[in-house]
C-alpha atoms as a PDB file:
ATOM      1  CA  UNK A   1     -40.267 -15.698 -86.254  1.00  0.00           C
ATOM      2  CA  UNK A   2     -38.239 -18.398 -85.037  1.00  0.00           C
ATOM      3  CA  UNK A   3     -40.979 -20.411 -83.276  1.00  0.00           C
ATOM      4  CA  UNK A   4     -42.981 -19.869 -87.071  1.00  0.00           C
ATOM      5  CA  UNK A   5     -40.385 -21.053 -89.039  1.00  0.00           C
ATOM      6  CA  UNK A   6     -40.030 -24.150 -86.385  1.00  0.00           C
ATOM      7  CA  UNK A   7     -44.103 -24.526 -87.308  1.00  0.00           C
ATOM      8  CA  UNK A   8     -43.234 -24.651 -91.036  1.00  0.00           C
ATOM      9  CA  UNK A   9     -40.605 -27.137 -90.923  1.00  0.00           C
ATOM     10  CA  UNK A  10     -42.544 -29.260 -89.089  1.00  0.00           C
ATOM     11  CA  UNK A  11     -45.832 -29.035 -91.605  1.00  0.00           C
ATOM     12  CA  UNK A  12     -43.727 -29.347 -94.657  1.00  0.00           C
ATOM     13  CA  UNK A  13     -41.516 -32.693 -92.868  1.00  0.00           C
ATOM     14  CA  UNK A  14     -45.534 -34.284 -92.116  1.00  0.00           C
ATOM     15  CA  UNK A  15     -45.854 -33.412 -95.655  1.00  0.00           C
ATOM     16  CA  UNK A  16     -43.308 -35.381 -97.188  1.00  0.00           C
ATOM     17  CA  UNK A  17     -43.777 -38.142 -94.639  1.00  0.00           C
ATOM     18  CA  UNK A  18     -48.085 -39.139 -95.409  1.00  0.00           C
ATOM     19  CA  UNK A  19     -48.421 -37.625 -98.898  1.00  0.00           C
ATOM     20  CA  UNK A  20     -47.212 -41.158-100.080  1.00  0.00           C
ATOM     21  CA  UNK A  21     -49.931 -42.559 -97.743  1.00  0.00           C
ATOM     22  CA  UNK A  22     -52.726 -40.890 -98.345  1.00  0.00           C
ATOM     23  CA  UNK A  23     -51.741 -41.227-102.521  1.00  0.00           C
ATOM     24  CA  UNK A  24     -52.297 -44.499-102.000  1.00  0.00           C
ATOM     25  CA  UNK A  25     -56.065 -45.094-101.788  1.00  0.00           C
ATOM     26  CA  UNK A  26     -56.311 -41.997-104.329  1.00  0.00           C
ATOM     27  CA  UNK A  27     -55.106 -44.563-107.307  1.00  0.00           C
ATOM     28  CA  UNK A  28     -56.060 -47.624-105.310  1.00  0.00           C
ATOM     29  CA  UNK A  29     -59.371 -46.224-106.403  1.00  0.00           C
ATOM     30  CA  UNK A  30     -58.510 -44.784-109.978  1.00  0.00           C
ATOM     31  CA  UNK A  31     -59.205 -46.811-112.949  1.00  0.00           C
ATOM     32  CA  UNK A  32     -56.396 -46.213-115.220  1.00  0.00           C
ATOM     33  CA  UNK A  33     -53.279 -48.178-115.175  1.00  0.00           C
ATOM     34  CA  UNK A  34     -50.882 -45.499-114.891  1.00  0.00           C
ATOM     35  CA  UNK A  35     -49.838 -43.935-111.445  1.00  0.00           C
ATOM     36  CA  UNK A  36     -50.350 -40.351-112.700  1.00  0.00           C
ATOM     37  CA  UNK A  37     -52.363 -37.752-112.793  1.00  0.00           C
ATOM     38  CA  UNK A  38     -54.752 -36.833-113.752  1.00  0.00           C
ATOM     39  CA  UNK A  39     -57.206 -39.042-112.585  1.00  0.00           C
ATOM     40  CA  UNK A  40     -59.129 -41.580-115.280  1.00  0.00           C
ATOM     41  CA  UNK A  41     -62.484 -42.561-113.394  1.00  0.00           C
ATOM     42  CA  UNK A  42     -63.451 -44.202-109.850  1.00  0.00           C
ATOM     43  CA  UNK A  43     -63.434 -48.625-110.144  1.00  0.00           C
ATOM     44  CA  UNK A  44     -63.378 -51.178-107.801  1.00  0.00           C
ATOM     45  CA  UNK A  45     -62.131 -53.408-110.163  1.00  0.00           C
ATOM     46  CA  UNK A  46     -58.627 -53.225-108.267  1.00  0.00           C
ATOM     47  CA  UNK A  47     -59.549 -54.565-104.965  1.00  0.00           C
ATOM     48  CA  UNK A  48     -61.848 -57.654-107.452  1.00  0.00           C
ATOM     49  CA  UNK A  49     -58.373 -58.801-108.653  1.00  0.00           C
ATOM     50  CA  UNK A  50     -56.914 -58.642-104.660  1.00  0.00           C
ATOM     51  CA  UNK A  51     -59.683 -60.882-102.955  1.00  0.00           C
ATOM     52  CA  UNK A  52     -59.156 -63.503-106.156  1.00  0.00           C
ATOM     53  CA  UNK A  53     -55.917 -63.733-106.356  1.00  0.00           C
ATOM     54  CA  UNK A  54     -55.080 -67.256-105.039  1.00  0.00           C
ATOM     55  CA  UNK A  55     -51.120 -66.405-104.806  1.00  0.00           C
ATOM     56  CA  UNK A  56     -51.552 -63.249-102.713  1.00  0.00           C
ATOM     57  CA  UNK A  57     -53.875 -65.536 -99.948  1.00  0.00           C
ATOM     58  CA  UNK A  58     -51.452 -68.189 -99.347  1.00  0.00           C
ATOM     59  CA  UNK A  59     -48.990 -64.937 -99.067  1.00  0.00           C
ATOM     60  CA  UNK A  60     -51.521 -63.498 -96.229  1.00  0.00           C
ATOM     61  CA  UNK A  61     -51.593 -66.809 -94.665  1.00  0.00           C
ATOM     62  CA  UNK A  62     -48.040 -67.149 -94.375  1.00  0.00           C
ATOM     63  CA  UNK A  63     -47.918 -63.816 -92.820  1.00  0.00           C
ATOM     64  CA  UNK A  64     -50.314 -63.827 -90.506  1.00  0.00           C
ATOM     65  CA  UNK A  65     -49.171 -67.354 -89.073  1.00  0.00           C
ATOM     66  CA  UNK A  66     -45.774 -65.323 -88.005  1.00  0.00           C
ATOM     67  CA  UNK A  67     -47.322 -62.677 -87.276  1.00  0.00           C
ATOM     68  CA  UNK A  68     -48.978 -64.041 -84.634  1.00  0.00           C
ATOM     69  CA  UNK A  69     -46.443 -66.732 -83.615  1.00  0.00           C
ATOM     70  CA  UNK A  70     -44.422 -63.546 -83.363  1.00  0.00           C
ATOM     71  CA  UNK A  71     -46.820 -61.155 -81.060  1.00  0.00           C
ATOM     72  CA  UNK A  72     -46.809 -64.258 -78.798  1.00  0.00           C
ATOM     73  CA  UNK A  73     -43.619 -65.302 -78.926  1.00  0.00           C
ATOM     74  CA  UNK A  74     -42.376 -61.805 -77.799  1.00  0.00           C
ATOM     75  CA  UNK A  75     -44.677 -60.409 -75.792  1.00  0.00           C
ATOM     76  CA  UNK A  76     -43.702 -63.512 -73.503  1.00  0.00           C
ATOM     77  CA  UNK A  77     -40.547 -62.995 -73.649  1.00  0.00           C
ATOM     78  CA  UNK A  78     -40.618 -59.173 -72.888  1.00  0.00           C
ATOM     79  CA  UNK A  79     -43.267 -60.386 -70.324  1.00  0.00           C
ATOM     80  CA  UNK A  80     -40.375 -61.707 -68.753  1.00  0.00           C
ATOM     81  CA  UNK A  81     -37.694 -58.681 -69.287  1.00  0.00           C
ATOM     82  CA  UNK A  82     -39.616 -56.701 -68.137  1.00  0.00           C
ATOM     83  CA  UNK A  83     -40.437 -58.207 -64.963  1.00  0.00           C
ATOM     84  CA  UNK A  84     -36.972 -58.597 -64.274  1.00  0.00           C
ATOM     85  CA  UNK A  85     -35.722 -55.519 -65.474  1.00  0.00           C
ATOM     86  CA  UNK A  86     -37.880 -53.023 -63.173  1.00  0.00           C
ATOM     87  CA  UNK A  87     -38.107 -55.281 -60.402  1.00  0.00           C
ATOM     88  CA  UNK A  88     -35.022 -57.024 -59.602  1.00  0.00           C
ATOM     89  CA  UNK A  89     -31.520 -56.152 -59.289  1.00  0.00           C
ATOM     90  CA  UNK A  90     -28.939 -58.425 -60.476  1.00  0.00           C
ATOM     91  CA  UNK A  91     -24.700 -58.417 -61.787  1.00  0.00           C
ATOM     92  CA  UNK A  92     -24.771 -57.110 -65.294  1.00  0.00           C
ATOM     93  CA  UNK A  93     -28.310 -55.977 -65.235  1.00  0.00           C
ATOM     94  CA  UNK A  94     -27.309 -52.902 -67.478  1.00  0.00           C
ATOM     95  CA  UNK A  95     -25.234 -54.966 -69.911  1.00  0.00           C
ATOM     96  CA  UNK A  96     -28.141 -57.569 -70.522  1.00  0.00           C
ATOM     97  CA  UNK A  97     -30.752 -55.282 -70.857  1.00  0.00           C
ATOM     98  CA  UNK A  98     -28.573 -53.353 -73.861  1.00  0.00           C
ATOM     99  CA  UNK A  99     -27.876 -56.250 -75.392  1.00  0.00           C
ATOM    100  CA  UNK A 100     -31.379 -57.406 -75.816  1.00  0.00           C
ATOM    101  CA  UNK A 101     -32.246 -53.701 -76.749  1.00  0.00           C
ATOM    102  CA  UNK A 102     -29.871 -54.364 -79.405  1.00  0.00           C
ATOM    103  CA  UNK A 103     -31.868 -54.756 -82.082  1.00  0.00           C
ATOM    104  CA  UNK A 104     -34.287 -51.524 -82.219  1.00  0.00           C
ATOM    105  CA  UNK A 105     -30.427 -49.646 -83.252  1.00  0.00           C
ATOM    106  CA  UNK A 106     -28.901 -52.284 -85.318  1.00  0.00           C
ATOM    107  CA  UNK A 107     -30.023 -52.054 -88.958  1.00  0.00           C
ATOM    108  CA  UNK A 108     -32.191 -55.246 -90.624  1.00  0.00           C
ATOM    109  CA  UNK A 109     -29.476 -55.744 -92.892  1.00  0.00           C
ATOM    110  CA  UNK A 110     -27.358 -56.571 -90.489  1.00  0.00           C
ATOM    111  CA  UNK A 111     -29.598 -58.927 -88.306  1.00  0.00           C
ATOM    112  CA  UNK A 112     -30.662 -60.363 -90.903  1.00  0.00           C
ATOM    113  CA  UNK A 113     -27.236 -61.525 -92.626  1.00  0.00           C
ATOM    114  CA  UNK A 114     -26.269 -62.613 -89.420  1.00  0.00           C
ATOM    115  CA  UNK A 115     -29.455 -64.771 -88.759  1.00  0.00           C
ATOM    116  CA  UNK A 116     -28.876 -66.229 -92.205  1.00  0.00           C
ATOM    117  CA  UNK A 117     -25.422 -67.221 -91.568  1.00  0.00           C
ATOM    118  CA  UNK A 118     -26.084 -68.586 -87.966  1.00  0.00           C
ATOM    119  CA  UNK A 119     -29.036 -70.703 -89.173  1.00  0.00           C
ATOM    120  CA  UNK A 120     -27.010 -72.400 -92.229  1.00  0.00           C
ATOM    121  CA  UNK A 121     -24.192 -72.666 -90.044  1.00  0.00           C
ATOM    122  CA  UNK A 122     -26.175 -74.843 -87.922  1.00  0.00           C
ATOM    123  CA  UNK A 123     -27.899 -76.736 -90.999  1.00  0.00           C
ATOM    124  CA  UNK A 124     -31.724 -75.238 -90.074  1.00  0.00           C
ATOM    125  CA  UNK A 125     -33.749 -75.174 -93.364  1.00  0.00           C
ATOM    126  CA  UNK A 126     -34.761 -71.320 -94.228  1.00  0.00           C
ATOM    127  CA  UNK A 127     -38.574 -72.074 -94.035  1.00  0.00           C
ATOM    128  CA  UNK A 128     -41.551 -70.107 -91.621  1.00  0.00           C
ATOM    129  CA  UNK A 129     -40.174 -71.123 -88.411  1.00  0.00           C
ATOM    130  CA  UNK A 130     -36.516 -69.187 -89.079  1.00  0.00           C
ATOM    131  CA  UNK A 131     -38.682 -66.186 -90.254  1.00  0.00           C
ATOM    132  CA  UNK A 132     -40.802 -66.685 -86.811  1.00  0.00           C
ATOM    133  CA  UNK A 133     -37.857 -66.389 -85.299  1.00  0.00           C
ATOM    134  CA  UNK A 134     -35.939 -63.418 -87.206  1.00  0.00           C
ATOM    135  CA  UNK A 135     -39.172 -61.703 -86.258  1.00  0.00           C
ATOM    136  CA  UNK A 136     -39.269 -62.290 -82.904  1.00  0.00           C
ATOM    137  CA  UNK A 137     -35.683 -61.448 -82.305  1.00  0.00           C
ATOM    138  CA  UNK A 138     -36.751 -57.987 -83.922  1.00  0.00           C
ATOM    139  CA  UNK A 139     -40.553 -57.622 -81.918  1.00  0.00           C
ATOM    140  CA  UNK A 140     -38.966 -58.180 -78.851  1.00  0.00           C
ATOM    141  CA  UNK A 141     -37.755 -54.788 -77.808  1.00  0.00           C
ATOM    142  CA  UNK A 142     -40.440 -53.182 -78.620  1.00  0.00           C
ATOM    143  CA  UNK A 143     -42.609 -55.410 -76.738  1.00  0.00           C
ATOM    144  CA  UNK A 144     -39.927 -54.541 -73.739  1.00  0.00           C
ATOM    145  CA  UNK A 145     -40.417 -51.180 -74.536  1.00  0.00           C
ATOM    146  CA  UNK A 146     -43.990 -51.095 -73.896  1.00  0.00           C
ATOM    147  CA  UNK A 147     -44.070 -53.628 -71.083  1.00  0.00           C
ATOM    148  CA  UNK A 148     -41.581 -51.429 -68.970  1.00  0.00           C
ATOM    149  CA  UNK A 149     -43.919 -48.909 -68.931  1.00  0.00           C
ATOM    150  CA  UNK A 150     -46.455 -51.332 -67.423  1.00  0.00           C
ATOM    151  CA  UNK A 151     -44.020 -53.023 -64.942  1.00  0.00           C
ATOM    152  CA  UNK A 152     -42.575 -50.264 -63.842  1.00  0.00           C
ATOM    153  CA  UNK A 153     -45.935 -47.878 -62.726  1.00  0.00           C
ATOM    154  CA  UNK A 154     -46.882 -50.864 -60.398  1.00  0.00           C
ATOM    155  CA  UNK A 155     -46.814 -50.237 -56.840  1.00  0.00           C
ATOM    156  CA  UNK A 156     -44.496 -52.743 -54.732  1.00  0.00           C
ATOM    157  CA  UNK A 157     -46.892 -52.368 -51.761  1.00  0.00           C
ATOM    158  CA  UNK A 158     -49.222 -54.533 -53.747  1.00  0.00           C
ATOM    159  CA  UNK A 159     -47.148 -57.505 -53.866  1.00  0.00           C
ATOM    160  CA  UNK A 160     -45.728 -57.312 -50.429  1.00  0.00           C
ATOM    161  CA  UNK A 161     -49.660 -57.161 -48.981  1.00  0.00           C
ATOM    162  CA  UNK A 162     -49.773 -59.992 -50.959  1.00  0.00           C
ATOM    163  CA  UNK A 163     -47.346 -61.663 -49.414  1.00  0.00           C
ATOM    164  CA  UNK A 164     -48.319 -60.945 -45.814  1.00  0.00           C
ATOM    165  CA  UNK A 165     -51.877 -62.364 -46.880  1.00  0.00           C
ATOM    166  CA  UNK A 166     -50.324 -65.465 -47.589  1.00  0.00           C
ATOM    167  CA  UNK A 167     -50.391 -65.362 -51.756  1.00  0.00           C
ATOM    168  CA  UNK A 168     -46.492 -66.871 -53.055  1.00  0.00           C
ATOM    169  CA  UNK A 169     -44.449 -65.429 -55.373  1.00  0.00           C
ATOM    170  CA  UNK A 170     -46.567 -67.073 -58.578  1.00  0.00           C
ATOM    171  CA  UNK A 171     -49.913 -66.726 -57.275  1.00  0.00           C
ATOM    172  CA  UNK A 172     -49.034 -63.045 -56.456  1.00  0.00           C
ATOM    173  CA  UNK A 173     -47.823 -62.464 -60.329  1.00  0.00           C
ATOM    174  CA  UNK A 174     -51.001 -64.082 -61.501  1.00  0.00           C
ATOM    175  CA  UNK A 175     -53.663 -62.624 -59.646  1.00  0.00           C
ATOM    176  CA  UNK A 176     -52.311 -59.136 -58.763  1.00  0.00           C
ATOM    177  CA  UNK A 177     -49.054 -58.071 -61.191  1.00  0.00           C
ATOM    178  CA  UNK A 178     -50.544 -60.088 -64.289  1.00  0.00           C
ATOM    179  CA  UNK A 179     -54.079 -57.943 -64.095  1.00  0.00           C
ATOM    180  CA  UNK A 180     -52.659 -54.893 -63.764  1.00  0.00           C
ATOM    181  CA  UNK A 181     -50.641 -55.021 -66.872  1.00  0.00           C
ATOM    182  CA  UNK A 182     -52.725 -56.948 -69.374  1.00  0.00           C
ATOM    183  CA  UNK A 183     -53.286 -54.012 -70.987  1.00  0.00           C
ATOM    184  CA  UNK A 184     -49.896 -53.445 -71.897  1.00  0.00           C
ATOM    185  CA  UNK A 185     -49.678 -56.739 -72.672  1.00  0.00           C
ATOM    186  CA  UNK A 186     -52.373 -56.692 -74.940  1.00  0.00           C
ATOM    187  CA  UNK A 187     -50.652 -53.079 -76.503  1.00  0.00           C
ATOM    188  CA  UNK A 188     -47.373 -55.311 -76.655  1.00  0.00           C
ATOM    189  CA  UNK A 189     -48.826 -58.248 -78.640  1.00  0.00           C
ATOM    190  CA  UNK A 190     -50.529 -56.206 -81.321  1.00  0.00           C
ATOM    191  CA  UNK A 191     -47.539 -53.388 -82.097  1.00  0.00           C
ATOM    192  CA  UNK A 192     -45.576 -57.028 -82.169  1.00  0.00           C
ATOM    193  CA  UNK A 193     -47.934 -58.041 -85.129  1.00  0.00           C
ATOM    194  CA  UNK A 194     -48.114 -55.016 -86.940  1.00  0.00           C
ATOM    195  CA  UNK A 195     -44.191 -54.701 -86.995  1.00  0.00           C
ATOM    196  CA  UNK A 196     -44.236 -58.676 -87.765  1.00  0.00           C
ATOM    197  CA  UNK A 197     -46.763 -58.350 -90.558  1.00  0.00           C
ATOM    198  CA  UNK A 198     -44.690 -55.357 -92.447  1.00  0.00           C
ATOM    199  CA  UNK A 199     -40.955 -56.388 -91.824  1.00  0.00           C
ATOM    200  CA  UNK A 200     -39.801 -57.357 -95.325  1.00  0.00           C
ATOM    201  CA  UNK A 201     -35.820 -57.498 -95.177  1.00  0.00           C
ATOM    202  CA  UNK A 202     -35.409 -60.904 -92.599  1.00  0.00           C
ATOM    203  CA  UNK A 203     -38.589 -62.617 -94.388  1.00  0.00           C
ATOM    204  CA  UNK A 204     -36.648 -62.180 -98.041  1.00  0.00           C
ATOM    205  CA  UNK A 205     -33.948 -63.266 -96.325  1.00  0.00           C
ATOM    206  CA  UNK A 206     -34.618 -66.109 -93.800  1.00  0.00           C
ATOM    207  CA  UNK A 207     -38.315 -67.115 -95.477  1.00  0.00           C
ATOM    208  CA  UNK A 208     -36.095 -69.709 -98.098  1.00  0.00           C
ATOM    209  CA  UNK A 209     -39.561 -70.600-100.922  1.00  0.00           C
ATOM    210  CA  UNK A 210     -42.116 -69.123 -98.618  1.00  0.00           C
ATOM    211  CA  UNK A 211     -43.934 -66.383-100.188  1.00  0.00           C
ATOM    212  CA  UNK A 212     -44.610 -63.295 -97.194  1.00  0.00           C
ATOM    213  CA  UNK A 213     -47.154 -60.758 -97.862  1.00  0.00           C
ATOM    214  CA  UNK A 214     -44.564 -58.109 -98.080  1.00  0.00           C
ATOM    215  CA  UNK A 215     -42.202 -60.187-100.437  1.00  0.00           C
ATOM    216  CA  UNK A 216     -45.147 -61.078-102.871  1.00  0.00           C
ATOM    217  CA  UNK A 217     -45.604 -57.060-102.950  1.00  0.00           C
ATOM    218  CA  UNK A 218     -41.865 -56.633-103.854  1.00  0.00           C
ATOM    219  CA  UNK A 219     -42.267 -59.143-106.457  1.00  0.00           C
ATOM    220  CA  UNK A 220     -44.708 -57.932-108.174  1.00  0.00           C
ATOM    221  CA  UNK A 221     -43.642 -54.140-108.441  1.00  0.00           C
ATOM    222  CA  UNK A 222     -41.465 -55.616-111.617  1.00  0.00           C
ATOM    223  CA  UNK A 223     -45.010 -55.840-113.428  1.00  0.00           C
ATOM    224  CA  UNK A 224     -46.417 -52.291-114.471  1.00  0.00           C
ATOM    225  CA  UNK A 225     -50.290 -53.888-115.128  1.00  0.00           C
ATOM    226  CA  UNK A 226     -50.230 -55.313-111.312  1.00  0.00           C
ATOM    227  CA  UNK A 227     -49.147 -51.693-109.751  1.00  0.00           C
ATOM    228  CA  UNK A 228     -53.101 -50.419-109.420  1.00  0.00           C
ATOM    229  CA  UNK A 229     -53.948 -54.377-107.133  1.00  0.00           C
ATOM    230  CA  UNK A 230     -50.760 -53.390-105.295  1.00  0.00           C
ATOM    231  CA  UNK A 231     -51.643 -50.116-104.622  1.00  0.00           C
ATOM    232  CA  UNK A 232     -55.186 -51.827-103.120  1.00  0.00           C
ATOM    233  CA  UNK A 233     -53.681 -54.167-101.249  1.00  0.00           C
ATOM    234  CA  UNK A 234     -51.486 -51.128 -99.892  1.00  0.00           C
ATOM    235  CA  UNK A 235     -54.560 -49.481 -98.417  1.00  0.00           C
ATOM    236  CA  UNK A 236     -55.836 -52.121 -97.162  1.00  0.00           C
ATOM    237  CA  UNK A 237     -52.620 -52.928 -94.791  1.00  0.00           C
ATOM    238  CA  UNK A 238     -52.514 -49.361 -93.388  1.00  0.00           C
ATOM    239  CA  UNK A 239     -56.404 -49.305 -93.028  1.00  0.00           C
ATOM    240  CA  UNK A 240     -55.434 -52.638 -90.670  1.00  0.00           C
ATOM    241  CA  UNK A 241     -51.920 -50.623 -89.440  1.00  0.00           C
ATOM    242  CA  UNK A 242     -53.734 -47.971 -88.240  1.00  0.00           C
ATOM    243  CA  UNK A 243     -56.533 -50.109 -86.578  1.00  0.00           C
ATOM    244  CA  UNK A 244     -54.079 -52.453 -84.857  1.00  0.00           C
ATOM    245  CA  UNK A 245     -51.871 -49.281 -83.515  1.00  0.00           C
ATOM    246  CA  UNK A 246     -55.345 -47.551 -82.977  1.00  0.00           C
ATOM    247  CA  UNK A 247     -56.441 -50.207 -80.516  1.00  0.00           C
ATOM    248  CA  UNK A 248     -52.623 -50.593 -79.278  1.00  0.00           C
ATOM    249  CA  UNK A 249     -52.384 -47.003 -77.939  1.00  0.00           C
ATOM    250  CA  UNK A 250     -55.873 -47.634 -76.462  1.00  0.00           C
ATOM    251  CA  UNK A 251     -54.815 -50.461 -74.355  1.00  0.00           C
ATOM    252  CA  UNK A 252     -51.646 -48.698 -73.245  1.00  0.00           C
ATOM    253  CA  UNK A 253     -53.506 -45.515 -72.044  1.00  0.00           C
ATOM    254  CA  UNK A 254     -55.740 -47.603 -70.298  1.00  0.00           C
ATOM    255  CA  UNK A 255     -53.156 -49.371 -68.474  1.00  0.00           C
ATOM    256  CA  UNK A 256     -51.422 -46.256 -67.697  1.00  0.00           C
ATOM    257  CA  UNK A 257     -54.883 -45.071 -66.231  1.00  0.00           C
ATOM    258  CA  UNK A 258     -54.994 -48.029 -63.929  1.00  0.00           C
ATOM    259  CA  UNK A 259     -51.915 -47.781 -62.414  1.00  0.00           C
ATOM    260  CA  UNK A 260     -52.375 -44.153 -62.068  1.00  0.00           C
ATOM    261  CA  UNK A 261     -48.657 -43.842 -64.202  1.00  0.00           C
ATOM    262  CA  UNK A 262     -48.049 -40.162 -66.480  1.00  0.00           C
ATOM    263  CA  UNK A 263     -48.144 -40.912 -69.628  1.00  0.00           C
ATOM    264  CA  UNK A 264     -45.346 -39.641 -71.376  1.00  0.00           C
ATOM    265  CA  UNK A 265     -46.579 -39.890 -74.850  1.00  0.00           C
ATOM    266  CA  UNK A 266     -46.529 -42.815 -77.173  1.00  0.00           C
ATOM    267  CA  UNK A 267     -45.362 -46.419 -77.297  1.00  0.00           C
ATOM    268  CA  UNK A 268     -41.466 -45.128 -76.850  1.00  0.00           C
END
């Protein structure tokens, strides 16, 4: 009974978390105005008004230049924690390695208020680059997150036979360590993009004029005849979610399978 009523819960929580998800390509496709049921007819007319709407590209655009100055920008930089983290040993090791967790248990709000007050403070102008980096601040953990796993399945007797064949220290990383964990590189830099290309609360704040793809969404939810192209353009960006996250967990299982690691079950 117990073990049932465990099984319930559980159905009825998935419930409540994807039935907003899977409305969404229900009236994405429905041709009335309203978001109600019952249903008025089956358009495309919708997804016309996305692909012409000349305010909503330069909105992509915008996004998908931090997005991917993002996924770079931290998966280098967890490239780097990562490395150090699992392999070395150094004073404070624990301490740094919280503090650049910080971020995955501090709430937006907060980061980005501070980001916004730091930035002023030191007279940069609230433009792409300051929501580049807002992002990145946020991304990198995550990418750290992944990237542990990769770093840490490696087996030392790899570098030191390295070593006694007469590789250094950066030939060794680049032609042995670097291989070995593309994969979860490659994981690293695309769950860096998706969270990049949906992270709304640091681009309103830090993005100054710039128009984001998820602030043009939020500013058009005040008009009730632009709901049904929103609703469109919200399908399309878990259609690309899913993809991204698709091929993500792909790369990480295969990198896992390569260093002969146990998987424990997801990115975290």
């Amino acid at each position: 009974m117990k073990f049932s009523s465990l099984k319930g819960y559980a159905f009825l929580y998935l419930v409540f978390l994807y039935a907003p998800i899977v409305l969404l390509p229900v009236f994405a496709f429905n041709s009335g105005t309203i978001i109600a049921f019952p249903l008025k007819g089956f358009t495309l007319d919708w997804f016309r008004d996305l692909f012409a709407n000349g305010t909503l590209g330069l909105a992509l655009k915008n996004s998908l230049i931090i997005a991917v100055s993002t996924s770079i920008l931290s998966t280098t930089l967890g490239v780097f924690a990562a490395r150090a983290g699992t392999r070395f040993d150094f004073p404070g090791k624990t301490g740094v390695m919280g503090l650049i967790m910080l971020p995955l248990v501090l709430p937006e709000i907060i980061i980005a208020s501070s980001l916004l007050v730091v930035l002023l403070a030191v007279g940069m102008p609230l433009s792409l680059l300051t929501v580049i980096l807002g992002h990145t601040l946020m991304a990198t953990p995550y990418a750290i997150a992944v990237l542990n796993a990769a770093f840490s399945s490696l087996d030392r007797s790899l570098e030191e036979a390295a070593y006694d064949l007469g590789e250094t220290k950066w030939s060794t990383f680049r032609l042995i360590i670097l291989p070995l964990v593309t994969p979860g590189i490659i994981s690293s830099a695309l769950m860096s993009f998706t969270i990049s290309l949906d992270e709304f609360i640091v681009a309103f704040s830090l993005a100054g004029k710039e128009t984001t793809l998820p602030i043009y969404i939020f500013s058009q939810l005040r008009f009730p005849k632009q709901i049904p192209m929103i609703m469109a353009l919200g399908t399309c960006l878990v259609v690309a979610s899913i993809v991204l996250l698709t091929i993500a967990e792909y790369f990480r299982r295969r990198g896992l399978a390569k260093t002969g690691a146990k998987d424990t079950g997801g990115f975290l």
